[in-house]
Protein backbone atom coordinates (compact mmCIF):
# COMPACT_ATOMS: atom_id res chain seq x y z
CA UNK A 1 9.27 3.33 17.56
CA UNK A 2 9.62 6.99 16.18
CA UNK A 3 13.16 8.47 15.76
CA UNK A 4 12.24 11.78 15.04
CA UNK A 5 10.12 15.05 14.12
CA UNK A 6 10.47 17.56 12.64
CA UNK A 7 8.52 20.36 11.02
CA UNK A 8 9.22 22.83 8.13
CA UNK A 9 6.86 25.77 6.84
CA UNK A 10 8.24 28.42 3.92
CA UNK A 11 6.73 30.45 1.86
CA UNK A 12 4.59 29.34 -1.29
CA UNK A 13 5.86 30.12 -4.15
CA UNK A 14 2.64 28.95 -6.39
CA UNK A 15 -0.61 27.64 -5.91
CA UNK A 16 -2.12 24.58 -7.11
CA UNK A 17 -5.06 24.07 -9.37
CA UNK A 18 -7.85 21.93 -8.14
CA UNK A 19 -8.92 24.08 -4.89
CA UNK A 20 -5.82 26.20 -4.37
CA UNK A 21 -6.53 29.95 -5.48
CA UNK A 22 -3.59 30.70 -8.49
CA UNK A 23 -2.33 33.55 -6.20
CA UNK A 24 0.57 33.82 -3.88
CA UNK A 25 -0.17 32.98 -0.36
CA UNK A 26 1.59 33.23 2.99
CA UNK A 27 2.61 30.15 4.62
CA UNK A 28 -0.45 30.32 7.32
CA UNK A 29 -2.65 29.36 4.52
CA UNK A 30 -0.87 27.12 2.95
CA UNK A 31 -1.79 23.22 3.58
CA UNK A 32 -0.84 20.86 5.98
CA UNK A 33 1.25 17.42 4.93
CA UNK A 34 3.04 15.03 7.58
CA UNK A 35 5.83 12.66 5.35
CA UNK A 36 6.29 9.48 7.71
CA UNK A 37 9.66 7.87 7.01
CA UNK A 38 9.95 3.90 6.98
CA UNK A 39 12.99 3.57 5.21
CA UNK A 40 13.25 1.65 2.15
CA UNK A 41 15.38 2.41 -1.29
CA UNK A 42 14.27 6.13 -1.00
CA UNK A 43 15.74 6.47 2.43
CA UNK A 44 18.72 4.52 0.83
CA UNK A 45 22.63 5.79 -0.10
CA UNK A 46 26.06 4.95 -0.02
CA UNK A 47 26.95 1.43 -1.58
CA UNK A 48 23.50 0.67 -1.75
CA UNK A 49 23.44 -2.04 -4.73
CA UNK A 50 26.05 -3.98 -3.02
CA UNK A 51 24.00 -4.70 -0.17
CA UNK A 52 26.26 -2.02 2.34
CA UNK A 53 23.60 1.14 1.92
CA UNK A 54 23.66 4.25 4.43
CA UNK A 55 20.00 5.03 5.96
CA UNK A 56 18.93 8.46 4.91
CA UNK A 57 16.95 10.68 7.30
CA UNK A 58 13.68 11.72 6.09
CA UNK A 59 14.05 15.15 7.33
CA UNK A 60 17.07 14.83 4.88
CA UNK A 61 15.13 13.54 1.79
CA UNK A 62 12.56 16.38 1.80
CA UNK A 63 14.65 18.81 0.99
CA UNK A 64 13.63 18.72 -2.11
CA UNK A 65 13.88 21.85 -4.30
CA UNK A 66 10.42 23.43 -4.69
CA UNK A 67 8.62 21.07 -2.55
CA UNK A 68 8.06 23.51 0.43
CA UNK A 69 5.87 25.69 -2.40
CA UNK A 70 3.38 23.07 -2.15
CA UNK A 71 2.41 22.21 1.00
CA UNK A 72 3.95 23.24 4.73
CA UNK A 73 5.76 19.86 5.73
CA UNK A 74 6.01 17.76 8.58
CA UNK A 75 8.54 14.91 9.44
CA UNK A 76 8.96 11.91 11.41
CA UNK A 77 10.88 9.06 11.16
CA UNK A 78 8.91 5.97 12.09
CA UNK A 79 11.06 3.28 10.74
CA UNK A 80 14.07 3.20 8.82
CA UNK A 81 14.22 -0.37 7.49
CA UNK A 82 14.34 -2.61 4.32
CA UNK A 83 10.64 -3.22 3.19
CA UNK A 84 11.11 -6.48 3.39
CA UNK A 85 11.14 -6.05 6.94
CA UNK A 86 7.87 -4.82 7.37
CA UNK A 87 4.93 -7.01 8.01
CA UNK A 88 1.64 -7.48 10.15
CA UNK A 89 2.90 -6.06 13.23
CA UNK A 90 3.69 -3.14 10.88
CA UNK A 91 1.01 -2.47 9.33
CA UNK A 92 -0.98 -1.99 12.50
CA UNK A 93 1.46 0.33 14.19
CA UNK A 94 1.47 2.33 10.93
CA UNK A 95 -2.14 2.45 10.51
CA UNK A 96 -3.24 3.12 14.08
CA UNK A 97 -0.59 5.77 14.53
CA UNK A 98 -1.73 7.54 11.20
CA UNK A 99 -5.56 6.95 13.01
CA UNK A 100 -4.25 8.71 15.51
CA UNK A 101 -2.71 11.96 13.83
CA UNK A 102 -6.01 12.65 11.83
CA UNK A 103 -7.96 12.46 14.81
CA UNK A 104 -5.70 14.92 16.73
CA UNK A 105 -4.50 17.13 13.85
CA UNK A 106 -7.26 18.25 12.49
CA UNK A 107 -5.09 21.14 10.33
CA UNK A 108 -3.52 18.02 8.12
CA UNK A 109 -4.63 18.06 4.87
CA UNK A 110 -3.70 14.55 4.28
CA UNK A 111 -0.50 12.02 5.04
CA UNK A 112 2.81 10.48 2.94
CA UNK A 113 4.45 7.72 3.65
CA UNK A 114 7.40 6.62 2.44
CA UNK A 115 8.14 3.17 1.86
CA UNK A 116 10.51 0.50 0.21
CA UNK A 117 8.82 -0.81 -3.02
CA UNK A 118 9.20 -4.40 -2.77
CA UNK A 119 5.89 -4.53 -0.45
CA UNK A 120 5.22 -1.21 -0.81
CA UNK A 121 1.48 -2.72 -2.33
CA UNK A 122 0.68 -4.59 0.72
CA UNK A 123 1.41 -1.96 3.10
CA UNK A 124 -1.04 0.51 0.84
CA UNK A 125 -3.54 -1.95 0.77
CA UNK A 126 -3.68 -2.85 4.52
CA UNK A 127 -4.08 1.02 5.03
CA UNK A 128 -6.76 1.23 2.89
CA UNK A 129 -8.65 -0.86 4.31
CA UNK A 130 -8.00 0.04 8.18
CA UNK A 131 -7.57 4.21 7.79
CA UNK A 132 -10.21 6.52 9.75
CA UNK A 133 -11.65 9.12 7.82
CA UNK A 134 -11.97 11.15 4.71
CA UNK A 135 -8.42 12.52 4.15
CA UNK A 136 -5.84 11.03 1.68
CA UNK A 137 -2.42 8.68 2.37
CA UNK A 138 0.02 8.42 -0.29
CA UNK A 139 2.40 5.84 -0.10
CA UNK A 140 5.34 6.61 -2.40
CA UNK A 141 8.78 5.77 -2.62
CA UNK A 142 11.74 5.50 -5.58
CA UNK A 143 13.84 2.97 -7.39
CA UNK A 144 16.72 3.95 -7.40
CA UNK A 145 18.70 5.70 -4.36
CA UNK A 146 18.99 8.69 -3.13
CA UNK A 147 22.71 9.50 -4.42
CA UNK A 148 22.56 7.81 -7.68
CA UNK A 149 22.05 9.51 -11.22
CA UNK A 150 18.53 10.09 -11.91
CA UNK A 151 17.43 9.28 -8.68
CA UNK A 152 13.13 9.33 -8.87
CA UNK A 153 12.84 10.04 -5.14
CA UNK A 154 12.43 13.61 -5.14
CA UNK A 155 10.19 13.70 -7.72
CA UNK A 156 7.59 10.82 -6.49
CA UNK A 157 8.18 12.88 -2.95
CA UNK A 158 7.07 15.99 -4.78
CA UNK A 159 4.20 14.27 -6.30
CA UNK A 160 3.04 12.71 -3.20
CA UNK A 161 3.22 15.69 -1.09
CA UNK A 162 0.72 17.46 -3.89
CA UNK A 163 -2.04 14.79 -3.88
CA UNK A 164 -1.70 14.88 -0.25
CA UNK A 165 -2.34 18.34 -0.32
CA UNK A 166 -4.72 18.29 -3.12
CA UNK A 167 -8.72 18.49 -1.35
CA UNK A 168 -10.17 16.88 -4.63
CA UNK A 169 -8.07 13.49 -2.93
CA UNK A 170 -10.61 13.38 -0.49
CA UNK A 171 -12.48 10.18 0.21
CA UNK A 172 -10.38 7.94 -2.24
CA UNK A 173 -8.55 6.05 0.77
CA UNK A 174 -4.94 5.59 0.89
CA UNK A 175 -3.05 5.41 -2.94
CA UNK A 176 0.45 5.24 -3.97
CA UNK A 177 2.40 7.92 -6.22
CA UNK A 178 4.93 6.72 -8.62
CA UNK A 179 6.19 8.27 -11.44
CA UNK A 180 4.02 11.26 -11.63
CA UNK A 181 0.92 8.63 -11.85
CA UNK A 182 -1.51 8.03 -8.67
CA UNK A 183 -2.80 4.58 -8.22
CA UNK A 184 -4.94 2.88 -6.38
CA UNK A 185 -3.77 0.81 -3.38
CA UNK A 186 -5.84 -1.98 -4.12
CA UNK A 187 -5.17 -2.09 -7.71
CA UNK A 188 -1.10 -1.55 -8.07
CA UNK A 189 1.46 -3.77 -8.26
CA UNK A 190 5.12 -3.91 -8.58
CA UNK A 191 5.64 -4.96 -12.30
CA UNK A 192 9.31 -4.48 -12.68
CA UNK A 193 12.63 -5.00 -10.50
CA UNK A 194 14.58 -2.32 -11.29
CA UNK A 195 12.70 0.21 -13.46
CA UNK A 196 11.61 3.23 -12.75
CA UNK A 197 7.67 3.11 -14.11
CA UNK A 198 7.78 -0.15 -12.22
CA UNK A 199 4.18 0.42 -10.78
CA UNK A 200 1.25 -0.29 -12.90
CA UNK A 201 -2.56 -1.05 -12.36
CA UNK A 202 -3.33 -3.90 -14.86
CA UNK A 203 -6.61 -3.48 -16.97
CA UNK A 204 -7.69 -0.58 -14.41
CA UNK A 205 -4.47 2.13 -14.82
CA UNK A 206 -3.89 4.77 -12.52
CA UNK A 207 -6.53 7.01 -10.85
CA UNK A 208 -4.45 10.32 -12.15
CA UNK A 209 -1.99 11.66 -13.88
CA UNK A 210 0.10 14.13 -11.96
CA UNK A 211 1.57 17.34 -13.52
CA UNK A 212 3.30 20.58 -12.71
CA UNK A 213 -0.15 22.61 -12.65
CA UNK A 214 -2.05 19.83 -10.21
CA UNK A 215 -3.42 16.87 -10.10
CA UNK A 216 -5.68 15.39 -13.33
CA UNK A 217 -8.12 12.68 -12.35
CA UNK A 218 -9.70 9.92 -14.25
CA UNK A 219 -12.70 9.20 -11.97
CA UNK A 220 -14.63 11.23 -9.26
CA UNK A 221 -13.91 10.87 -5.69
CA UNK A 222 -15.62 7.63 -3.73
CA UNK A 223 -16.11 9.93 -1.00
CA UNK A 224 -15.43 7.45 1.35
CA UNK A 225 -14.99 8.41 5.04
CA UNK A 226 -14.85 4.94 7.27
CA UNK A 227 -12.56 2.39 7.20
CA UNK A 228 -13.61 -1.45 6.07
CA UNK A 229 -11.94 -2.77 8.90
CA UNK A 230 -11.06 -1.55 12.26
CA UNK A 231 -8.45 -1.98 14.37
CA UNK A 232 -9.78 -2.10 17.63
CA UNK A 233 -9.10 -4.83 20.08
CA UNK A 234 -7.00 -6.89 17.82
CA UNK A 235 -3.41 -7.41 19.42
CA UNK A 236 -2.49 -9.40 16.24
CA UNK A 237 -3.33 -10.76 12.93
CA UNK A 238 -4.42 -14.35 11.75
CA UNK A 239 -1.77 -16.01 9.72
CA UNK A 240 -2.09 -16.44 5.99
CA UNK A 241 0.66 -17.61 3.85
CA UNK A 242 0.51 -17.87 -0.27
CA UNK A 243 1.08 -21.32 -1.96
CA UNK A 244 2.76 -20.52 -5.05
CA UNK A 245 1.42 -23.37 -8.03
CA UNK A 246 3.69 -24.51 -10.39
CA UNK A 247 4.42 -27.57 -12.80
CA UNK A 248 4.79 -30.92 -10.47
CA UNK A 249 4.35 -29.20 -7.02
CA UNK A 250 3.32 -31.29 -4.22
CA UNK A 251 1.48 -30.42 -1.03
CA UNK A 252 4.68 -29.71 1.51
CA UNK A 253 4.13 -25.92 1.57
CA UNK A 254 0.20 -26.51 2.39
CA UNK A 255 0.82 -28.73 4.31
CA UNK A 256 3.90 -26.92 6.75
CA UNK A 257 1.29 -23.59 6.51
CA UNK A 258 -1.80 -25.41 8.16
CA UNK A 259 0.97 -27.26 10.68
CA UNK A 260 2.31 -24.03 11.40
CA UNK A 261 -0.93 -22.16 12.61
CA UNK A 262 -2.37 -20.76 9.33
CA UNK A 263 -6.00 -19.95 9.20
CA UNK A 264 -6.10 -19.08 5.73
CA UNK A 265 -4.30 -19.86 2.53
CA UNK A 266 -4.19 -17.67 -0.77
CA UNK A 267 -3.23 -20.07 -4.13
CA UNK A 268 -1.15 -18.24 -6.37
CA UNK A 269 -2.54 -20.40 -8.66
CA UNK A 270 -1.71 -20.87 -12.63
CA UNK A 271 -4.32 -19.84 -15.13
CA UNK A 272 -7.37 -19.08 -13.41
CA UNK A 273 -6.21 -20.17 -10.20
CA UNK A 274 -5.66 -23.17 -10.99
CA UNK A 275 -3.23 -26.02 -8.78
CA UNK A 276 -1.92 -29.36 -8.90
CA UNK A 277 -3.88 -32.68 -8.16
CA UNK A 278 -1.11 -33.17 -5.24
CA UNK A 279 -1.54 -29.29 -4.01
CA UNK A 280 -5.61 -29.96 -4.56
CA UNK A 281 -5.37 -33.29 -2.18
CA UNK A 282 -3.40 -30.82 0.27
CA UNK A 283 -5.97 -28.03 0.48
CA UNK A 284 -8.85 -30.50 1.09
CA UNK A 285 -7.06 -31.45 3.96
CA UNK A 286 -6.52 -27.89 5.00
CA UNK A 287 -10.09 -27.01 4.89
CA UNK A 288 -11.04 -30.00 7.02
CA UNK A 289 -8.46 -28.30 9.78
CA UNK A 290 -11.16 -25.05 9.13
CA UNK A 291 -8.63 -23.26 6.97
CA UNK A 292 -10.17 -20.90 4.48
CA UNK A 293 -8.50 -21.17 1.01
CA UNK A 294 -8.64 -18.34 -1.78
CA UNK A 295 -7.82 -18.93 -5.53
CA UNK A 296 -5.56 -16.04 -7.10
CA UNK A 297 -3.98 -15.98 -10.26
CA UNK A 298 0.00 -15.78 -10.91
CA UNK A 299 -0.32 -14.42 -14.08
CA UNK A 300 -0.20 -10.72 -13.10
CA UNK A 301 -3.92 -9.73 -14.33
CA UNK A 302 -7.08 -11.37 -14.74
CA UNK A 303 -10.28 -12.60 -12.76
CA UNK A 304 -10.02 -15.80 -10.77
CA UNK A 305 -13.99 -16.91 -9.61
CA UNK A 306 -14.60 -18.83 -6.78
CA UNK A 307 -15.61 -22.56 -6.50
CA UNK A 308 -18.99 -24.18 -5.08
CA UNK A 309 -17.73 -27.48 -5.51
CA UNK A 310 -14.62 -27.53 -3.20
CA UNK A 311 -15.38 -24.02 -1.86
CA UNK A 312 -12.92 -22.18 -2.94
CA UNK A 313 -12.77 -18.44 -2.79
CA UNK A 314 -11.89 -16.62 -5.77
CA UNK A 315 -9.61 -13.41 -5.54
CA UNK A 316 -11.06 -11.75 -8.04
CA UNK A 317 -8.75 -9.40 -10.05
CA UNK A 318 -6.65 -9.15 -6.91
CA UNK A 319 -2.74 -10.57 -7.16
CA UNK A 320 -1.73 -13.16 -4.46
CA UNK A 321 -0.31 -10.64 -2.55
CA UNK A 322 -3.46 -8.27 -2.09
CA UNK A 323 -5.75 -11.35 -1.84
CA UNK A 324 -3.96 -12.41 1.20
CA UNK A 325 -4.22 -8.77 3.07
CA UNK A 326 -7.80 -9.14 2.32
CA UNK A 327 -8.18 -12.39 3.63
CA UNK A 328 -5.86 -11.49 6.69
CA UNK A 329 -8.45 -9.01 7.79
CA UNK A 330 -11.80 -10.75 6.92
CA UNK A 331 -10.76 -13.59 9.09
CA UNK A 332 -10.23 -10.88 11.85
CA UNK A 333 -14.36 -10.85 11.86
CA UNK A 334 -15.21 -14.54 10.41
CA UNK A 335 -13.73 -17.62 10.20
CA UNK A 336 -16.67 -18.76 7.89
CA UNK A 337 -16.04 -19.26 3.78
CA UNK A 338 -19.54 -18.05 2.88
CA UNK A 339 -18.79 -14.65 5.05
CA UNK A 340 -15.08 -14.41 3.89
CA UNK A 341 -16.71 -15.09 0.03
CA UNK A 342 -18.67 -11.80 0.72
CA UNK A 343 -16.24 -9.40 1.85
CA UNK A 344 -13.70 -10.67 -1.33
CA UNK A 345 -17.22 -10.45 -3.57
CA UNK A 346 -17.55 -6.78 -2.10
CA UNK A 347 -13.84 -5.82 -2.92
CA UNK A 348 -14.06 -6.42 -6.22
C-alpha cells in the first residue's frame, strides 16, 4: 500500500550532457523523475547494525544536496520494509504500479526505485522483464545507512536520479545504479556483504560509468520498448525454490520443494551445475511430478549448458537467483521443458 507523495521542483542549477542543452534552464523544462521508496538499508537509521533501525522517509532521503539540479523529483513511499521481505507478491505490485505511472504520466522521463540490496537483483530483474515501454527504471540503494559516516545513499540516489533523467537510457529496460556504475538488471549481482562497490557484473561489467558531467556508456541503447512478459491476468506466480548443491547432500530439500507445490526447481549446482548422485535420484523424481529443473552454477560466474540426456535446463551465465525469476515467469506461459529451454536460450 502507498504511504505517501510527494513532489518537489527547484531550479536547475546545470544541465547534463547527453541531451540536456549546457545552459541554465527554468524548472518547467527541466525533466521529470518519480523515486519510489521500499525501504531497505537506504531508508535505514538509528541503531541500525544492531538489528533496532529507524525507517527513513523517502521524501526525507532525497534531500540530497544538488540533486534537485538534475531532475524535478517526485516521491512516494510504497513500502518501507527489509528487502528480505519482498517477494513475488512484490514484484507484481511494484511492476504493475510502475506500468501504470508511465502509461498515465506521460511527462516522466523515467523511474527510481529504491530498494534494500540483499535482493535488490531479483527485484531488478523481475522488472525487466515485466516493465511497459521505452523509458528507464533504476533500482538503487546503499550499504551503509543513512546516519552513518560515509553513508553511499545520497550519492547512488544522485546517480540514479541522472540516468533516470538521462534520454540516451531509453530502451535499455530497468538497471541498477551503484557506486557511480550502471548495471544491467539481468547481469548484477551482490558480490560483497558489507562493501560499498558490492555490485558487480561478472565477465560483462557495467553498462556505464556515471560522472559529474553525465552519463558515459559502454554499449548503444537496445531500444527496447515491450516487456518479455506481461502481467495480465496472473493473480500469482508459480513456485520455484533453489536447491543449493554441496559435498554429501541428499534429496530432502527436492524433495520438501516438489511436496510443497513447486513447479520448477533452479540447482545451484557446483561446477557447471553440477549435483549429487542422491540430489540427481531426487530431481528425476521431480520431473516425473512435471517439475521443470534448471542447472545454475554457485560459483558466481560462468556458463552452465543444458542437458538432453536428463533434460535439464541450463541457466546460462545467469546466478541461481536470476535463473529462478526467469523460470518463475516462463512457467507463467509453459509448463513444457523444450518451451522453458527457449525462453532461458533467448535470455542469454
Amino acid at each position: 500500500m502507498r504511504i505517501s507523495s510527494t513532489f518537489v521542483a527547484l531550479p536547475l542549477a546545470f544541465a547534463l550532457l547527453h541531451g540536456a542543452s549546457a545552459g541554465a534552464q527554468d524548472a518547467s523544462t527541466q525533466p521529470v523523475v518519480q523515486v519510489i521508496g521500499t525501504g531497505g538499508t537506504i531508508g535505514s537509521a538509528g541503531d541500525y547494525w544492531k538489528g533496532n533501525p529507524a525507517r527513513v522517509p523517502i521524501a526525507q532521503l532525497m534531500q540530497v544536496p544538488g540533486i534537485d539540479s538534475i531532475a524535478r523529483i517526485g516521491t512516494e513511499q510504497l513500502w518501507n520494509v527489509a528487502s528480505s521481505a519482498i517477494g513475488p507478491a512484490c514484484w507484481m505490485e511494484l511492476s504493475r504500479h510502475i506500468s501504470t505511472l508511465f502509461r498515465e504520466r506521460r511527462d516522466l522521463a523515467g523511474i527510481v526505485v529504491t530498494h534494500g540490496t540483499d535482493t535488490m537483483e531479483e527485484t531488478a530483474y523481475f522488472l525487466d522483464l515485466t516493465v511497459e515501454g521505452e523509458r528507464p527504471v533504476i533500482v538503487t540503494g546503499s550499504m551503509r545507512p543513512s546516519d552513518m559516516a560515509g553513508a553511499d545513499g545520497p550519492a547512488n540516489l544522485t546517480g540514479a536520479v541522472r540516468v533516470a533523467s538521462d534520454r540516451n537510457a531509453r530502451g535499455r529496460g530497468t538497471m541498477v545504479v551503484m557506486d557511480d556504475r550502471l548495471f544491467s538488471a539481468r547481469d548484477v549481482t551482490k558480490t560483497n556483504s558489507t562493501r560499498v562497490e558490492t555490485f558487480q557484473a561478472p565477465e560483462r561489467g557495467p553498462l556505464a560509468i556515471i560522472d559529474p558531467e553525465g552519463v558515459f556508456y559502454r554499449q548503444a541503447s537496445p531500444n527496447r520498448t515491450a516487456p518479455q512478459f506481461a502481467l495480465t491476468g496472473i493473480t500469482t506466480l508459480p513456485r520455484v525454490d533453489i536447491a543449493y548443491a554441496y559435498a554429501g547432500a541428499d534429496g530432502a530439500a527436492i524433495d520438501a520443494f516438489v511436496a510443497a507445490g513447486a513447479q520448477g526447481i533452479v540447482v545451484a549446482g557446483v561446477g557447471r551445475g553440477g549435483a549429487t548422485p542422491a540430489q540427481r535420484e531426487a530431481l528425476t523424481r521431480a520431473r516425473a511430478h512435471g517439475v521443470v529443473v534448471v542447472a545454475s552454477t554457485r560459483t558466481g560466474a560462468g556458463r552452465v549448458p543444458g542437458s538432453v540426456t536428463d533434460a535439464t535446463i541450463g541457466a546460462g551465465d545467469l546466478n541461481p537467483q536470476k535463473a529462478r525469476v526467469l523460470l518463475t515467469l516462463a512457467l507463467t506461459r509453459t509448463t513444457r521443458p523444450d518451451e522453458v529451454a527457449r525462453i532461458f536460450q533467448q535470455n542469454q
